[in-house]
C-alpha atoms as a PDB file:
ATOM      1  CA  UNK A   1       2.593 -15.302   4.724  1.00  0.00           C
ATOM      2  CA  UNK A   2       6.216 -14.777   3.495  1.00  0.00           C
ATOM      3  CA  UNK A   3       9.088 -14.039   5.776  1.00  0.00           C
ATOM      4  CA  UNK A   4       9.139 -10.481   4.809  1.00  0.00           C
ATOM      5  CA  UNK A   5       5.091  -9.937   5.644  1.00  0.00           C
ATOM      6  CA  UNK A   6       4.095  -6.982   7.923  1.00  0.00           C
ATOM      7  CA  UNK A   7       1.563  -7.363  10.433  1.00  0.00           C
ATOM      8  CA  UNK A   8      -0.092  -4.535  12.143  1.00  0.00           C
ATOM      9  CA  UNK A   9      -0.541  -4.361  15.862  1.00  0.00           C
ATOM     10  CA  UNK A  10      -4.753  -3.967  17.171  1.00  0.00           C
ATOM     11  CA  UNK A  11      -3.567  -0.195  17.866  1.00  0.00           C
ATOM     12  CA  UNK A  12      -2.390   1.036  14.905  1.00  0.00           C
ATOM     13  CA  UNK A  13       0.925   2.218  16.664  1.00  0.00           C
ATOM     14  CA  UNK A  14       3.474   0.320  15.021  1.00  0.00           C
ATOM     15  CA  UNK A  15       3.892  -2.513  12.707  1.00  0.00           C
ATOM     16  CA  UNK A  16       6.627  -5.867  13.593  1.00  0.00           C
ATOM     17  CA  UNK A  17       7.799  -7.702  10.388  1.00  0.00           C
ATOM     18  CA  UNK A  18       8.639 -11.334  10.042  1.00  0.00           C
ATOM     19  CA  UNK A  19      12.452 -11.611  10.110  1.00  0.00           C
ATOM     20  CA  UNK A  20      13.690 -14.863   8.086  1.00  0.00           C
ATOM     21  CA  UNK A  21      14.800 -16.343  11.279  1.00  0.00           C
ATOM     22  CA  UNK A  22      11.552 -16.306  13.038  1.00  0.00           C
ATOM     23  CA  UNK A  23      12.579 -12.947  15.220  1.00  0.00           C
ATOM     24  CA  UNK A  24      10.416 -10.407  15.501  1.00  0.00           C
ATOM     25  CA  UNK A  25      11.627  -6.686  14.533  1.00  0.00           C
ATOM     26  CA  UNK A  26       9.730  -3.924  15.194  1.00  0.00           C
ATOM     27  CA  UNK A  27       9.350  -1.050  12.580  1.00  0.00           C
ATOM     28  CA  UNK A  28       9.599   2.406  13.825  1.00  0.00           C
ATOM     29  CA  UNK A  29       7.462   4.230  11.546  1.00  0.00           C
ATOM     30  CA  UNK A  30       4.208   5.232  13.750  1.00  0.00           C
ATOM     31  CA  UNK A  31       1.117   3.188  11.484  1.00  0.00           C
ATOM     32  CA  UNK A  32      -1.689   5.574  11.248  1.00  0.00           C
ATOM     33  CA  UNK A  33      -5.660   4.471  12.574  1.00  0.00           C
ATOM     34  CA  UNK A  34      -8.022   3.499  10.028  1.00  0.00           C
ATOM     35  CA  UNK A  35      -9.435   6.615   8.718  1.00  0.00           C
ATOM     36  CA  UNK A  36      -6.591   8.576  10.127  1.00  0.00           C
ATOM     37  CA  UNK A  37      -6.109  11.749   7.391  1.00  0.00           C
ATOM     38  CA  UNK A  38      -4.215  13.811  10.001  1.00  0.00           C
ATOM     39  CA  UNK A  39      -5.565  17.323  10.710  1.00  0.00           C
ATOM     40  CA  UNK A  40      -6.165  17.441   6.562  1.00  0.00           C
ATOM     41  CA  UNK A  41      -9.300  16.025   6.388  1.00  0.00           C
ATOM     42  CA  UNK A  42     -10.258  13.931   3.181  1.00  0.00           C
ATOM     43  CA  UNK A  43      -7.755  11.273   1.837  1.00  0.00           C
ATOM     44  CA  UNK A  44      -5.115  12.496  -0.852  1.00  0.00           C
ATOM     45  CA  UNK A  45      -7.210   9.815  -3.472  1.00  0.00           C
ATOM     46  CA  UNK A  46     -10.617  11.604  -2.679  1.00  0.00           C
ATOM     47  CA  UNK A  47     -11.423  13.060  -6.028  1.00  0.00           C
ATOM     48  CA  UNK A  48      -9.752  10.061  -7.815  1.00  0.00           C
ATOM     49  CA  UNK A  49     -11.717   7.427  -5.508  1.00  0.00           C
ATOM     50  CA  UNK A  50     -13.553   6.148  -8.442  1.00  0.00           C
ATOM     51  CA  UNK A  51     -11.180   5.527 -10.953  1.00  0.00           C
ATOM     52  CA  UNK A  52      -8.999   3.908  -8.405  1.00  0.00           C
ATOM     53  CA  UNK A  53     -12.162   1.402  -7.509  1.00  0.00           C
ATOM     54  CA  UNK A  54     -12.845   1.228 -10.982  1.00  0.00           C
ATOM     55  CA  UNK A  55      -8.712  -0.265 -11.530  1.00  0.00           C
ATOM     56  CA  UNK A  56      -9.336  -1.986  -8.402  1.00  0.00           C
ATOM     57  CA  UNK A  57     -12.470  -4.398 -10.043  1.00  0.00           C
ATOM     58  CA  UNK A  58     -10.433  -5.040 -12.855  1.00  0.00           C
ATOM     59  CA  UNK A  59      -7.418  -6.067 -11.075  1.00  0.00           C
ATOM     60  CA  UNK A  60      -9.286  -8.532  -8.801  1.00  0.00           C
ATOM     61  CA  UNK A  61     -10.901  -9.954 -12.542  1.00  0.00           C
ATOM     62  CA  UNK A  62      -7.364 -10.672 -13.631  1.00  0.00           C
ATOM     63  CA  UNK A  63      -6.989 -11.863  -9.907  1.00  0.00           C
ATOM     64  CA  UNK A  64     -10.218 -14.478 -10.500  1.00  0.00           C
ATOM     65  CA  UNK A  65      -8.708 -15.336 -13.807  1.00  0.00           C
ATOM     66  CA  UNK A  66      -4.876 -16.350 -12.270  1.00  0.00           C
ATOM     67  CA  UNK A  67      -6.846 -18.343 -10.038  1.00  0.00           C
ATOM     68  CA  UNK A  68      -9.328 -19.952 -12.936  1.00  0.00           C
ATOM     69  CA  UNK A  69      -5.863 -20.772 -14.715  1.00  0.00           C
ATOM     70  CA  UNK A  70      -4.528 -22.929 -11.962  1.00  0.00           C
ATOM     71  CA  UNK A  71      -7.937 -24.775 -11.219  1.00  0.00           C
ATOM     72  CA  UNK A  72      -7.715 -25.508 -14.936  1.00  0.00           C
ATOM     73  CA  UNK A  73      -4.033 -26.862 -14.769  1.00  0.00           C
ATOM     74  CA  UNK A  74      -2.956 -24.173 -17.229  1.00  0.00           C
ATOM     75  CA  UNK A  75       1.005 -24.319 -18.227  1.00  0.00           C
ATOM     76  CA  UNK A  76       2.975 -22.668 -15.512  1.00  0.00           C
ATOM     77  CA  UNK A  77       4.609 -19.948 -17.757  1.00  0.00           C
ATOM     78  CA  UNK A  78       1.272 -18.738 -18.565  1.00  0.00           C
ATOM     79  CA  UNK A  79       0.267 -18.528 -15.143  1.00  0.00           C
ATOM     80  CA  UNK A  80       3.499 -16.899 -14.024  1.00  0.00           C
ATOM     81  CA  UNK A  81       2.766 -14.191 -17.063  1.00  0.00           C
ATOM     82  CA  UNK A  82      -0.432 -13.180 -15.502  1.00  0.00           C
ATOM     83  CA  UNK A  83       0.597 -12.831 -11.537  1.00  0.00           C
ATOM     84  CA  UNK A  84       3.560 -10.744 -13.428  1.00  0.00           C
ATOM     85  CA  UNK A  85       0.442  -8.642 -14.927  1.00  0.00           C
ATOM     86  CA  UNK A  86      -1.662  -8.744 -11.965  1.00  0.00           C
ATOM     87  CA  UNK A  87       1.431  -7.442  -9.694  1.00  0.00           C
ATOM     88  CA  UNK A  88       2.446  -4.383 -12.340  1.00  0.00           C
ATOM     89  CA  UNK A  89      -1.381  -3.608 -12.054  1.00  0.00           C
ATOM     90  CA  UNK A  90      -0.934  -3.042  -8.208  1.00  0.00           C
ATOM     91  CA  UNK A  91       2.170  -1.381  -8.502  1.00  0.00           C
ATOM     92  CA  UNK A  92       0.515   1.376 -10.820  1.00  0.00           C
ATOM     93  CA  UNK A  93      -1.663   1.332  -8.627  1.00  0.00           C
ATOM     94  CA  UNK A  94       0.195   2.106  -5.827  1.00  0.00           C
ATOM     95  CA  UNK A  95       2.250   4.429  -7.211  1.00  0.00           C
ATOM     96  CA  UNK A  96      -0.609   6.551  -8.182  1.00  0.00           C
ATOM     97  CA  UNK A  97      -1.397   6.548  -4.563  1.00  0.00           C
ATOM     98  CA  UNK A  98       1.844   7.822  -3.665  1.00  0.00           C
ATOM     99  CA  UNK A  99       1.371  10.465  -6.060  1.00  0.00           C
ATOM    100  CA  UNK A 100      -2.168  11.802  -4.636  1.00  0.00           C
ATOM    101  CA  UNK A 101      -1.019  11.594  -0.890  1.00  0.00           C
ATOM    102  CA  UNK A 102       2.303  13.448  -1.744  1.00  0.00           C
ATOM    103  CA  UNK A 103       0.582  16.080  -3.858  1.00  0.00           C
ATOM    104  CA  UNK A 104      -2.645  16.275  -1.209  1.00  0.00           C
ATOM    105  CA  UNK A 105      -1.747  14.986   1.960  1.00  0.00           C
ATOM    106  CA  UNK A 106       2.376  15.914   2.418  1.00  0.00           C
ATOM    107  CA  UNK A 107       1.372  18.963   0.420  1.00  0.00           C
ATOM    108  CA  UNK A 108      -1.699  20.529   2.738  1.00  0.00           C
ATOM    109  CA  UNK A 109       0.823  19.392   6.013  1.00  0.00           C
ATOM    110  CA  UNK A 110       3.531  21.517   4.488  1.00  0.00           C
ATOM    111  CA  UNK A 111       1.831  24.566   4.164  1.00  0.00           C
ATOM    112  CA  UNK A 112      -0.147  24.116   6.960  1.00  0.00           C
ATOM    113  CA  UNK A 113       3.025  25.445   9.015  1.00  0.00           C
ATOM    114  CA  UNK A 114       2.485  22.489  11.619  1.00  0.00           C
ATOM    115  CA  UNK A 115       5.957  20.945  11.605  1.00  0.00           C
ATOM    116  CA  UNK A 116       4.937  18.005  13.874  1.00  0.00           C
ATOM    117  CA  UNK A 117       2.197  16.765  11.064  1.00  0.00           C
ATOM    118  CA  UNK A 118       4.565  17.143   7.841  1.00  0.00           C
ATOM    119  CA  UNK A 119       7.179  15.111   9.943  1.00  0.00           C
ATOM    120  CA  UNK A 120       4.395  12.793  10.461  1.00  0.00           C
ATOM    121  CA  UNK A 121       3.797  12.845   6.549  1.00  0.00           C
ATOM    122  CA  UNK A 122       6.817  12.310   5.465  1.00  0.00           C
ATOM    123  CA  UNK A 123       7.639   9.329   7.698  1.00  0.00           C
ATOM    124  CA  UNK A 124       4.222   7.320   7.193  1.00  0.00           C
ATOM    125  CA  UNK A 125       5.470   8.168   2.626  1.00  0.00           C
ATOM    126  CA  UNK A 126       8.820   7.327   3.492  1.00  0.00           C
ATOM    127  CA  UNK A 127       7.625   3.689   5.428  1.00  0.00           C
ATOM    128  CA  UNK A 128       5.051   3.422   2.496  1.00  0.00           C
ATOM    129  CA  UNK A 129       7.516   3.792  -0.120  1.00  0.00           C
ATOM    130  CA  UNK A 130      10.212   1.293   1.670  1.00  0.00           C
ATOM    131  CA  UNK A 131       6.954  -1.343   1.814  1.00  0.00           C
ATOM    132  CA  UNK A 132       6.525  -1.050  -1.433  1.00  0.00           C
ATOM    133  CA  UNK A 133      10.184  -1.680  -2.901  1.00  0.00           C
ATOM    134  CA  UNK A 134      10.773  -4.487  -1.084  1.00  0.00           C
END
């Protein structure tokens, strides 16, 4: 685990990071439960669920393969070119993510009219988004 990691408490409520000195910090976006989708129902990736598993297989091939490439002593440069591949594969990933939960999930909770929710929405995108640019 780096020294930026996040680790989730057992309740879901909120998340502490690893500071580089060893201090915990405690991040104040609320963490939703497993399966949480809000009053929306059905995950913004719902109809895309296949493709995304589909990209998913693939990535942990390339994932097997990184790891093949070390096991085999294979030059360093190489290996480095592959994690870079591996990690733009996740990022697509992810970004596609952001895309289906913005256009579903933010989406239904803004026209919903519950204010409450699309605050909700927007703060669990916003913590998403700052997760994945560090």
């Amino acid at each position: 685990m780096s020294a930026d990691d996040t680790v989730g408490n057992a309740d879901g409520v909120s998340s502490e990071s690893i500071a580089a000195d060893g201090a915990d910090a405690v991040d104040p976006v609320p963490q939703p439960q497993p399966g949480d989708h809000g009053t929306q129902g059905d995950p913004g990736y719902h109809g895309s669920k296949s493709p995304y598993l589909r990209r998913l297989k693939l990535i942990e091939g390339q994932v097997r393969g990184v790891h093949r490439m070390v096991e085999e002593d294979t030059y360093c440069i190489d290996v480095l070119t592959q994690i870079s591949a591996v990690t733009k594969a996740l990022q697509s990933v992810a970004l596609g993510l952001v895309d289906d939960h913005i256009h579903h999930c933010v989406h239904d909770a803004a026209t919903s009219g519950d204010r409450e929710e699309l605050d909700r929405k927007m703060d669990e995108i916003m913590g998403a988004v700052k997760r994945l640019m560090k």
